[in-house]
C-alpha atoms as a PDB file:
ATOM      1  CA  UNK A   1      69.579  20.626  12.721  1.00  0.00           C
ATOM      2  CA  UNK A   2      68.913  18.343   9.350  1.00  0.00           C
ATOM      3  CA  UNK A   3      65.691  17.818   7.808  1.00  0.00           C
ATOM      4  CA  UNK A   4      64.280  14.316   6.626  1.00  0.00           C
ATOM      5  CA  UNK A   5      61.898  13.754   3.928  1.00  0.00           C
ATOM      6  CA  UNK A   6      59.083  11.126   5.637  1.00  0.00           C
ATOM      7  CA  UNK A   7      56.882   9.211   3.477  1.00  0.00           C
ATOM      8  CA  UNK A   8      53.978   8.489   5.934  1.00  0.00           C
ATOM      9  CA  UNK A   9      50.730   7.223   4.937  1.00  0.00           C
ATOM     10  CA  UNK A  10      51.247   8.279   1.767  1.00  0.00           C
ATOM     11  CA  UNK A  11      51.640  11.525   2.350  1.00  0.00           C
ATOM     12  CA  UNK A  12      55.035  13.312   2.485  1.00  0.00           C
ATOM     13  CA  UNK A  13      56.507  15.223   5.534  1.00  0.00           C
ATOM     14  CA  UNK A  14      59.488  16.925   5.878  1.00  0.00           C
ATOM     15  CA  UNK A  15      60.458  17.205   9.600  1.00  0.00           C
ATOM     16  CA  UNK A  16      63.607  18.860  11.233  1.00  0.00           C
ATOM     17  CA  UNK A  17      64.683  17.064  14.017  1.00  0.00           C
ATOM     18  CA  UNK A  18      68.066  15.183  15.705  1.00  0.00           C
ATOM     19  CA  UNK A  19      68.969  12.588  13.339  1.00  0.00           C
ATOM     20  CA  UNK A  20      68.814   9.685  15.955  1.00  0.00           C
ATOM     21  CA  UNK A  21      65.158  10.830  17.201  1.00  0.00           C
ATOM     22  CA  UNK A  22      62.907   7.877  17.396  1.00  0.00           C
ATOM     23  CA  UNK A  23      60.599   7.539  14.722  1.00  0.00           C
ATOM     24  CA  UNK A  24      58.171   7.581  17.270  1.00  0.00           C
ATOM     25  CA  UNK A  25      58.432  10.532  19.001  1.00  0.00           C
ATOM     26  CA  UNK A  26      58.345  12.253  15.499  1.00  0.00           C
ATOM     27  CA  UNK A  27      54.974  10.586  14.470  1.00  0.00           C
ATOM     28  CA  UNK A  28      53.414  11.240  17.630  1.00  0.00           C
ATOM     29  CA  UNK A  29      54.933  14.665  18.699  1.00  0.00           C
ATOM     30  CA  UNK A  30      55.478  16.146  15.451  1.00  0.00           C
ATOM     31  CA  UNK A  31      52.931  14.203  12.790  1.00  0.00           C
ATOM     32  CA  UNK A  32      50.398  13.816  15.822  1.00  0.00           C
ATOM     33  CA  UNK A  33      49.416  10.379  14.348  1.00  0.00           C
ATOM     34  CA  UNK A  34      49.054   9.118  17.952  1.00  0.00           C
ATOM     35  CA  UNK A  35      47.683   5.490  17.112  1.00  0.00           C
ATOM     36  CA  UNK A  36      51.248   3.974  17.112  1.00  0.00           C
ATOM     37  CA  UNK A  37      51.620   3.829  21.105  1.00  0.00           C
ATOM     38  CA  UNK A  38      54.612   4.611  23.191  1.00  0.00           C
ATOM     39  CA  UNK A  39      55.073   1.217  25.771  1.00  0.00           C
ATOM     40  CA  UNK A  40      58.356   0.193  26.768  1.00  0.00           C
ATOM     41  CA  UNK A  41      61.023   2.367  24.412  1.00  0.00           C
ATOM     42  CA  UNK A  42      63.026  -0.519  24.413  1.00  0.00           C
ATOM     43  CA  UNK A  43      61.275  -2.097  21.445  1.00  0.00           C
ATOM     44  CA  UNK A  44      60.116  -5.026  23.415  1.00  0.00           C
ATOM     45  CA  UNK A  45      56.563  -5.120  23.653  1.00  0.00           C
ATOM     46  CA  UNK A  46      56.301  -3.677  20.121  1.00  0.00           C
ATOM     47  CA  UNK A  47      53.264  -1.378  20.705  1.00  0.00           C
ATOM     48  CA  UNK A  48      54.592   1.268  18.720  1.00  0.00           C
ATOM     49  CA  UNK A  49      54.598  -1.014  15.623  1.00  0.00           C
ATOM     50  CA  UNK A  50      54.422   0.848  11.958  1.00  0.00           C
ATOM     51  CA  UNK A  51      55.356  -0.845   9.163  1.00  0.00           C
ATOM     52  CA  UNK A  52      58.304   0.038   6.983  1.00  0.00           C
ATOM     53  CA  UNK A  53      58.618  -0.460   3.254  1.00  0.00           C
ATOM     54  CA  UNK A  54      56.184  -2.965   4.466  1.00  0.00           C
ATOM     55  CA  UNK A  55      57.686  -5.269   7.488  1.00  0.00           C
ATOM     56  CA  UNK A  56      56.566  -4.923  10.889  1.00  0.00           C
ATOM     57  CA  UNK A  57      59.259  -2.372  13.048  1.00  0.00           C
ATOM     58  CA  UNK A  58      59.700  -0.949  16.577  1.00  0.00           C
ATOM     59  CA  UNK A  59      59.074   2.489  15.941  1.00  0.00           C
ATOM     60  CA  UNK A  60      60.722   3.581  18.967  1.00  0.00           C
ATOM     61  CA  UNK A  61      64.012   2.161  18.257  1.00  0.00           C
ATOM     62  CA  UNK A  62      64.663   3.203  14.351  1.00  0.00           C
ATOM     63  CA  UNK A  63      66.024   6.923  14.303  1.00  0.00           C
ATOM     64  CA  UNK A  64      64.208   8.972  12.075  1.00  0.00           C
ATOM     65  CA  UNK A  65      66.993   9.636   9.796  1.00  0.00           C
ATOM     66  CA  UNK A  66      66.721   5.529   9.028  1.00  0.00           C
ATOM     67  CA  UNK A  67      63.367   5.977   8.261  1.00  0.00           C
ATOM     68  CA  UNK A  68      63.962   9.362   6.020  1.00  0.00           C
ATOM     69  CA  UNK A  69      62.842   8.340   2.293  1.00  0.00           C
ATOM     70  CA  UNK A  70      61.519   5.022   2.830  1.00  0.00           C
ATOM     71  CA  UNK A  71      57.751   4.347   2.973  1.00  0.00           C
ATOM     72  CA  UNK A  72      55.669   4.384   6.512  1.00  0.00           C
ATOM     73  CA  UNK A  73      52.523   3.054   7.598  1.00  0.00           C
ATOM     74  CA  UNK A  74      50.948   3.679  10.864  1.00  0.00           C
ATOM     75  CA  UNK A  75      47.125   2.235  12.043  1.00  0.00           C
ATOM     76  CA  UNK A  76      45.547   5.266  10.577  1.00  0.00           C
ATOM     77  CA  UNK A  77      46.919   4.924   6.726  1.00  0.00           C
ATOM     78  CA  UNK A  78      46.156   0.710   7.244  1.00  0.00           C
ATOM     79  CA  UNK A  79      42.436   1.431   6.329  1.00  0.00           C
ATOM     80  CA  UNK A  80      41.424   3.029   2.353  1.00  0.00           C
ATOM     81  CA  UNK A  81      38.841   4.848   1.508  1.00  0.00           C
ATOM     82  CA  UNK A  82      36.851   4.808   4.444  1.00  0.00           C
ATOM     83  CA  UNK A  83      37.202   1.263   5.231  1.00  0.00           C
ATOM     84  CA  UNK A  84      38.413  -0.558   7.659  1.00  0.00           C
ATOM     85  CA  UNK A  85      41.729  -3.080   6.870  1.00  0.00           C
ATOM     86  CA  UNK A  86      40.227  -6.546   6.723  1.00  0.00           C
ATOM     87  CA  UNK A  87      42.506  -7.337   9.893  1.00  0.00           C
ATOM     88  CA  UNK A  88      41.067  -3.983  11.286  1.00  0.00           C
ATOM     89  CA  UNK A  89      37.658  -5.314  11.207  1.00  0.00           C
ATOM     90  CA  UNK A  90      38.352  -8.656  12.596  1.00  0.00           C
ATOM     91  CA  UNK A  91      39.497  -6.944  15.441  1.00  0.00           C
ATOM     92  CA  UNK A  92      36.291  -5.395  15.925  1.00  0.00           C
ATOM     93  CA  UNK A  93      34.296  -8.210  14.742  1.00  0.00           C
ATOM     94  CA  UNK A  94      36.068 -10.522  17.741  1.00  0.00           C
ATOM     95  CA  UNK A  95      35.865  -7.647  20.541  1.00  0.00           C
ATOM     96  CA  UNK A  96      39.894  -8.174  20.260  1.00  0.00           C
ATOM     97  CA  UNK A  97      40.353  -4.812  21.855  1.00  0.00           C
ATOM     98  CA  UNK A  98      40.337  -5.079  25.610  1.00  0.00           C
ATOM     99  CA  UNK A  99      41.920  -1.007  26.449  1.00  0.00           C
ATOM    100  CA  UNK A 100      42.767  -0.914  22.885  1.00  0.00           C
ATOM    101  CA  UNK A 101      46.599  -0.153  24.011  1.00  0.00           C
ATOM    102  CA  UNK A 102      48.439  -3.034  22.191  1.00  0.00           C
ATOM    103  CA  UNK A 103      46.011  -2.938  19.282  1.00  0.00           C
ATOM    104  CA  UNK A 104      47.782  -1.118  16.758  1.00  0.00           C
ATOM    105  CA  UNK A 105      50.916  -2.759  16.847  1.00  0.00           C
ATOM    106  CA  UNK A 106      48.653  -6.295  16.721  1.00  0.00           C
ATOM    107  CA  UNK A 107      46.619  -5.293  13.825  1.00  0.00           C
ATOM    108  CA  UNK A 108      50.198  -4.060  11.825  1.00  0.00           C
ATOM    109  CA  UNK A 109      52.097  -7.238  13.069  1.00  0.00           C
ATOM    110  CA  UNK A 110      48.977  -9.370  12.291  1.00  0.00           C
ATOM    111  CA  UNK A 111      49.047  -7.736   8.545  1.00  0.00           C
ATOM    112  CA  UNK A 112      52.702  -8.640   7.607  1.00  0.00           C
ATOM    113  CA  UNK A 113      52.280 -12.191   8.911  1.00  0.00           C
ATOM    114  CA  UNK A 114      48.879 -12.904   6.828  1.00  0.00           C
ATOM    115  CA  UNK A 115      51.090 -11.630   4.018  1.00  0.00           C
ATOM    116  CA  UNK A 116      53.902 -14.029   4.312  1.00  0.00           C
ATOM    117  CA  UNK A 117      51.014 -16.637   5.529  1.00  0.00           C
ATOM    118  CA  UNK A 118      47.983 -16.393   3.949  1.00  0.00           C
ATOM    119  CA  UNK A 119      46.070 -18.651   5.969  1.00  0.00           C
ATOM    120  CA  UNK A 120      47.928 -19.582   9.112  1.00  0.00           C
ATOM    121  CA  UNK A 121      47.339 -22.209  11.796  1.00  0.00           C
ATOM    122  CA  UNK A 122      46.974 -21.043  15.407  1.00  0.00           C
ATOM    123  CA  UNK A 123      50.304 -21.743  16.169  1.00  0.00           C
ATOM    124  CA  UNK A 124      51.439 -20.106  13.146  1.00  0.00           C
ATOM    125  CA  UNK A 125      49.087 -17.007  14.273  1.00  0.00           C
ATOM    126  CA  UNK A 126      50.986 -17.149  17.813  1.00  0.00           C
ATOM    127  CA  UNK A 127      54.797 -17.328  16.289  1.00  0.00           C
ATOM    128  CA  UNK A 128      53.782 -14.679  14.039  1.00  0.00           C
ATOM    129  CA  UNK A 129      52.688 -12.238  17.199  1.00  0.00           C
ATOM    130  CA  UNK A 130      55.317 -13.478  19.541  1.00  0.00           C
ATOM    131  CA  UNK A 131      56.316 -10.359  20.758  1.00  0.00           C
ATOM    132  CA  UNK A 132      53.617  -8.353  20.487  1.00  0.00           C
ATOM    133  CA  UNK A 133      52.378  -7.723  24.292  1.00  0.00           C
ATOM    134  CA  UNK A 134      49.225  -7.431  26.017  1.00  0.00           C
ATOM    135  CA  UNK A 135      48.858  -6.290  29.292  1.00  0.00           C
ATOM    136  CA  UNK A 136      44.877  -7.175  29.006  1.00  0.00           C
ATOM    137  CA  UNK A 137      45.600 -11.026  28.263  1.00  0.00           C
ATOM    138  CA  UNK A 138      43.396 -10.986  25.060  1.00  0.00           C
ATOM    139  CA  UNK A 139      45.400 -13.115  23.369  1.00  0.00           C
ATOM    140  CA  UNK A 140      42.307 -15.999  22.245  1.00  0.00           C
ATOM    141  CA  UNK A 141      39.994 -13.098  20.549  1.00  0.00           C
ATOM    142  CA  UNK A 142      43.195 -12.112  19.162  1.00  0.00           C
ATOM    143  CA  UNK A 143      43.982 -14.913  17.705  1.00  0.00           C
ATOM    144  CA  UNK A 144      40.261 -15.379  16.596  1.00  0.00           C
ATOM    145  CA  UNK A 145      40.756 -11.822  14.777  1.00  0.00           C
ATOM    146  CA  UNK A 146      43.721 -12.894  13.198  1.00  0.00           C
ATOM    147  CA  UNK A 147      42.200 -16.036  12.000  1.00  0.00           C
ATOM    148  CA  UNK A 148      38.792 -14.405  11.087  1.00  0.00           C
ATOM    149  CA  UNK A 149      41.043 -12.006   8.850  1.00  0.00           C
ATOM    150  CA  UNK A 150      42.971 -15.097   7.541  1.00  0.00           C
ATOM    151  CA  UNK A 151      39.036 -16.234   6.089  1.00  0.00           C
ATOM    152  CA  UNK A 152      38.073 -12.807   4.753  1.00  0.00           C
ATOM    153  CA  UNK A 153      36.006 -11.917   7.714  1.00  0.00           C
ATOM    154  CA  UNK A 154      34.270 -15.319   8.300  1.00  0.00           C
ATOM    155  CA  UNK A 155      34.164 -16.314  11.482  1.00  0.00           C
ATOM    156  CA  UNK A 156      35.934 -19.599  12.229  1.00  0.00           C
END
């Protein structure tokens, strides 16, 4: 069985595996970084979101070998130092967490777009998430999050 070199949160991991094992199995099962959720394993409602070399991906549907040598980050290497992500803490400043389920992928989706678009409208806020499922309906406080994040943590 090969071996892949895994750059996650900064950290490297060398995991021996099937070469087209989802990414997300291997950060849950074998990295146990269980914040990046398993929801549809179809990559539609993007709840196991992680970001690679920096844009917003369906964990579940890149193999691992894909993701071998390129840089990872899941919702627990978002935050440095002790501190929450900006977007992190908009989420809990807003109460955008309803079961919490969808959350991850939100906050890592939510991050890539308020990179591209520093300070996005509403709309832009709901293009940039389209996608992104929640089963709770909490889409207003997440918008409000998003936006709040967008302002440095203001509220808006």
């Amino acid at each position: 069985m090969p071996s892949y070199r895994l750059n996650v949160n900064g950290r490297e991991h060398t995991v021996t595996t099937p070469a087209q094992r989802p990414l997300l199995e291997v950060l849950r099962e074998d990295l146990e970084l269980t914040g990046t959720k398993y929801g549809c394993g179809e990559g539609q409602c993007r709840a196991c979101t992680v970001l690679l070399d920096g844009k917003a991906v369906t964990s579940c549907r890149i193999p691992v070998s894909a993701a071998a040598g390129r840089k990872i980050v899941t919702i627990e290497g978002l935050a440095a130092e002790e501190k929450l992500h900006r977007v992190q803490q908009a989420f809990v400043d807003e109460g955008a967490m309803q079961c919490g389920y969808c959350v991850p992928g939100m906050i890592l989706t939510a991050t890539t777009l308020l990179q591209r678009t520093p300070n996005p409208t509403d709309s832009q806020i709901a293009e940039g998430l389209n996608g992104n499922l929640c089963r709770c309906c909490g889409y207003p406080k997440i918008v409000a999050a998003v936006r709040r994040a967008a302002q440095g943590g203001r509220h808006a």
